[in-house]
Protein backbone atom coordinates (compact mmCIF):
# COMPACT_ATOMS: atom_id res chain seq x y z
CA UNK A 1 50.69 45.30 -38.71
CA UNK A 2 48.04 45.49 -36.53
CA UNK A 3 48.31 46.47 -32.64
CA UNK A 4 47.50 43.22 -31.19
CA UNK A 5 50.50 42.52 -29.21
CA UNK A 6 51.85 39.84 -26.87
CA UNK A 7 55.23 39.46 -26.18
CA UNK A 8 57.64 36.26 -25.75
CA UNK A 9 59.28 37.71 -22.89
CA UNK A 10 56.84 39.12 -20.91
CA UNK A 11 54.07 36.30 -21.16
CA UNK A 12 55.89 33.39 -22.15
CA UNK A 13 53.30 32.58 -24.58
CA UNK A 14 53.91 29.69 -26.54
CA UNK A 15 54.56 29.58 -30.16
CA UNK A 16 53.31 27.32 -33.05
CA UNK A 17 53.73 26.42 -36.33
CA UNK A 18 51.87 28.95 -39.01
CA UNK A 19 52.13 31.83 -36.18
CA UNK A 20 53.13 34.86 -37.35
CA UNK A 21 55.77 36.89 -35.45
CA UNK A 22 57.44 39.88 -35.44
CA UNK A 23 61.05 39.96 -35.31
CA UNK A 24 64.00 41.97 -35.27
CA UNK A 25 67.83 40.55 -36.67
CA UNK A 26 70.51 42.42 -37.22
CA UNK A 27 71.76 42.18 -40.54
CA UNK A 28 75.87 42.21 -40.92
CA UNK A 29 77.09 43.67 -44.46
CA UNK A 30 80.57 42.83 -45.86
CA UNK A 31 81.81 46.34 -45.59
CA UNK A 32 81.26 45.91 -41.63
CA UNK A 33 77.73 47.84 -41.29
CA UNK A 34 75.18 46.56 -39.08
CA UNK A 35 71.32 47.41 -39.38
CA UNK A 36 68.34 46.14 -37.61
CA UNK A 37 65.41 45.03 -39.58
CA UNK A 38 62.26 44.60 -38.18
CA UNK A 39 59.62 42.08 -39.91
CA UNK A 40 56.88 39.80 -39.89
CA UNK A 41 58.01 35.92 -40.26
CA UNK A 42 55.59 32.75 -40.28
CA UNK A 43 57.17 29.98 -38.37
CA UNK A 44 57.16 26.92 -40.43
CA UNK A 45 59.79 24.85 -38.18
CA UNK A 46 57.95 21.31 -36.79
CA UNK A 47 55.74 21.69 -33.77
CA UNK A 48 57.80 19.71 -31.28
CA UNK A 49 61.04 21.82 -32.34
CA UNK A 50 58.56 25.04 -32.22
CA UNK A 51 57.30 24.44 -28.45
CA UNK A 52 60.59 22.71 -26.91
CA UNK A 53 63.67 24.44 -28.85
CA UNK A 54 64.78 28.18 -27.58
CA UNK A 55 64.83 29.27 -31.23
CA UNK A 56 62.19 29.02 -33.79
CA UNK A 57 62.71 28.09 -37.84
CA UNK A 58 60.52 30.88 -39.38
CA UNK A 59 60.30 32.17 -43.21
CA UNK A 60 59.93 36.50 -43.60
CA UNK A 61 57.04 38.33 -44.83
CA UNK A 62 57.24 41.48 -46.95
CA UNK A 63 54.13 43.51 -47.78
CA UNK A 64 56.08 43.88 -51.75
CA UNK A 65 54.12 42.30 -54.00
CA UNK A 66 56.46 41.69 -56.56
CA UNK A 67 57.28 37.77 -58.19
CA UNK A 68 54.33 36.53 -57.01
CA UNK A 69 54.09 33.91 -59.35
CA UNK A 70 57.99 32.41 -58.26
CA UNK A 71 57.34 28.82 -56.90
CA UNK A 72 59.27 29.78 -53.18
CA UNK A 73 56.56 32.40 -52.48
CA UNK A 74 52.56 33.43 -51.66
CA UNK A 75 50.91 35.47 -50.66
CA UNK A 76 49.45 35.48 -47.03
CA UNK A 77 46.11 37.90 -47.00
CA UNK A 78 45.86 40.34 -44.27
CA UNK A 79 43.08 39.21 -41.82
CA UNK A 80 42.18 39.64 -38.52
CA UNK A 81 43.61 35.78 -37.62
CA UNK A 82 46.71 36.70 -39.48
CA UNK A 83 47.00 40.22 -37.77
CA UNK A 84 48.93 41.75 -40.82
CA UNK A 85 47.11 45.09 -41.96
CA UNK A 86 48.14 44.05 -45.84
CA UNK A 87 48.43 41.20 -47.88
CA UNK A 88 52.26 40.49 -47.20
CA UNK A 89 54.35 37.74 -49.84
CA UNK A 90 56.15 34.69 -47.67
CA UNK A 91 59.92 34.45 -48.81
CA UNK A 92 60.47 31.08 -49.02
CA UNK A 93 63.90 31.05 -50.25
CA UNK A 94 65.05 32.58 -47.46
CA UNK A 95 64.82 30.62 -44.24
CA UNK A 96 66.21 32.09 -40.68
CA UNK A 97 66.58 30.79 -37.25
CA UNK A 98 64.73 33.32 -34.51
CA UNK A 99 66.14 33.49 -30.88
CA UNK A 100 62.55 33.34 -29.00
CA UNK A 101 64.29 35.42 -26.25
CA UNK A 102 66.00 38.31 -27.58
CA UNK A 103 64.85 38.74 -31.79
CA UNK A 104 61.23 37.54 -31.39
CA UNK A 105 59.28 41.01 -30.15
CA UNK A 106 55.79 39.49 -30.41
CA UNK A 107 53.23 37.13 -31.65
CA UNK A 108 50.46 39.07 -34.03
CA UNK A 109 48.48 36.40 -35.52
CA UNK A 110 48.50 33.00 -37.24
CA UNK A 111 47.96 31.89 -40.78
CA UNK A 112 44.20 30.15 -40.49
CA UNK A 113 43.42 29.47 -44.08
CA UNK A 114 44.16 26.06 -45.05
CA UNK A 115 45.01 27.22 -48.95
CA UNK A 116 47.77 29.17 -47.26
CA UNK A 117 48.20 26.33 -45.09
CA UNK A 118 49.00 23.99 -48.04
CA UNK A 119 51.11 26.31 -50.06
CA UNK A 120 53.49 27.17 -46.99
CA UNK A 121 53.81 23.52 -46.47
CA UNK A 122 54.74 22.86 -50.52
CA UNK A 123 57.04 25.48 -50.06
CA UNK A 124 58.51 24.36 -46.83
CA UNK A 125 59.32 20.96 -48.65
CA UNK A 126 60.42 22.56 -51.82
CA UNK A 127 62.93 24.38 -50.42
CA UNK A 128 64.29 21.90 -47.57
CA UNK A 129 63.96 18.89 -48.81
CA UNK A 130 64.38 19.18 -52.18
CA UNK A 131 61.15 19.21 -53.34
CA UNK A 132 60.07 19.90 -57.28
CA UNK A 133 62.69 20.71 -59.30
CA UNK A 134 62.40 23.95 -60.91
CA UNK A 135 63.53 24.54 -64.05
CA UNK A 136 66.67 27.77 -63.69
CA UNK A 137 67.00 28.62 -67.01
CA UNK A 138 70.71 27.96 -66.94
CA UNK A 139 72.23 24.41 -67.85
């Protein structure tokens, strides 16, 4: 990720849909461990939600290429808008909730194409509102 930084806290800039964000959650396994993971998310949550709500509806990014042809993802290409140094793959089966305040460390860019536009928004409706049906393989 690139260096171009501005924080939530500290400027109280204000956030909007396609951004891209880095965050940091702490992840809770069953045996009782806690780690902190540190990524990139898009936020995909409405812009009225995104502007007015103290916590943000955002899908992760991971710079591992790998099922890149699985309906939930794409691939978002590292650009200076974007301010990812690689071409990173949106998760779009897994949708969190970011506290703006305290997980949110800083805004690095925004998804400008409108290809990647589209497919976030197909996704977005594929996976919340019960979009295409995909075939599982199972009966």
């Amino acid at each position: 990720m690139k260096e171009r930084r501005m924080t939530y806290m500290d400027n109280k800039i204000k956030l909007h849909r396609f951004d891209i964000v880095v965050a940091e959650i702490t992840i809770q396994s069953e045996s009782g461990h806690r780690q902190n993971k540190k990524r990139p998310y898009v936020i995909v949550g409405n812009e009225f939600g995104t502007l007015n709500s103290p916590v943000v509806i955002a899908m992760p990014l991971t710079h591992v290429l790998k099922k890149v042809n699985f309906p939930l993802h794409c691939v978002v290409k590292s650009a200076d808008e974007t301010g990812l140094s690689c071409d990173s793959m949106l998760l779009g089966e897994q949708l969190f909730t970011l506290d703006k305040t305290c997980e949110i460390i800083c805004k690095i860019g925004s998804v400008t194409d409108e290809k990647e536009r589209n497919r976030i928004n197909q996704i977005c409706y594929d996976t919340m509102l019960m979009g295409t049906n995909f075939a599982t393989g199972g009966a």
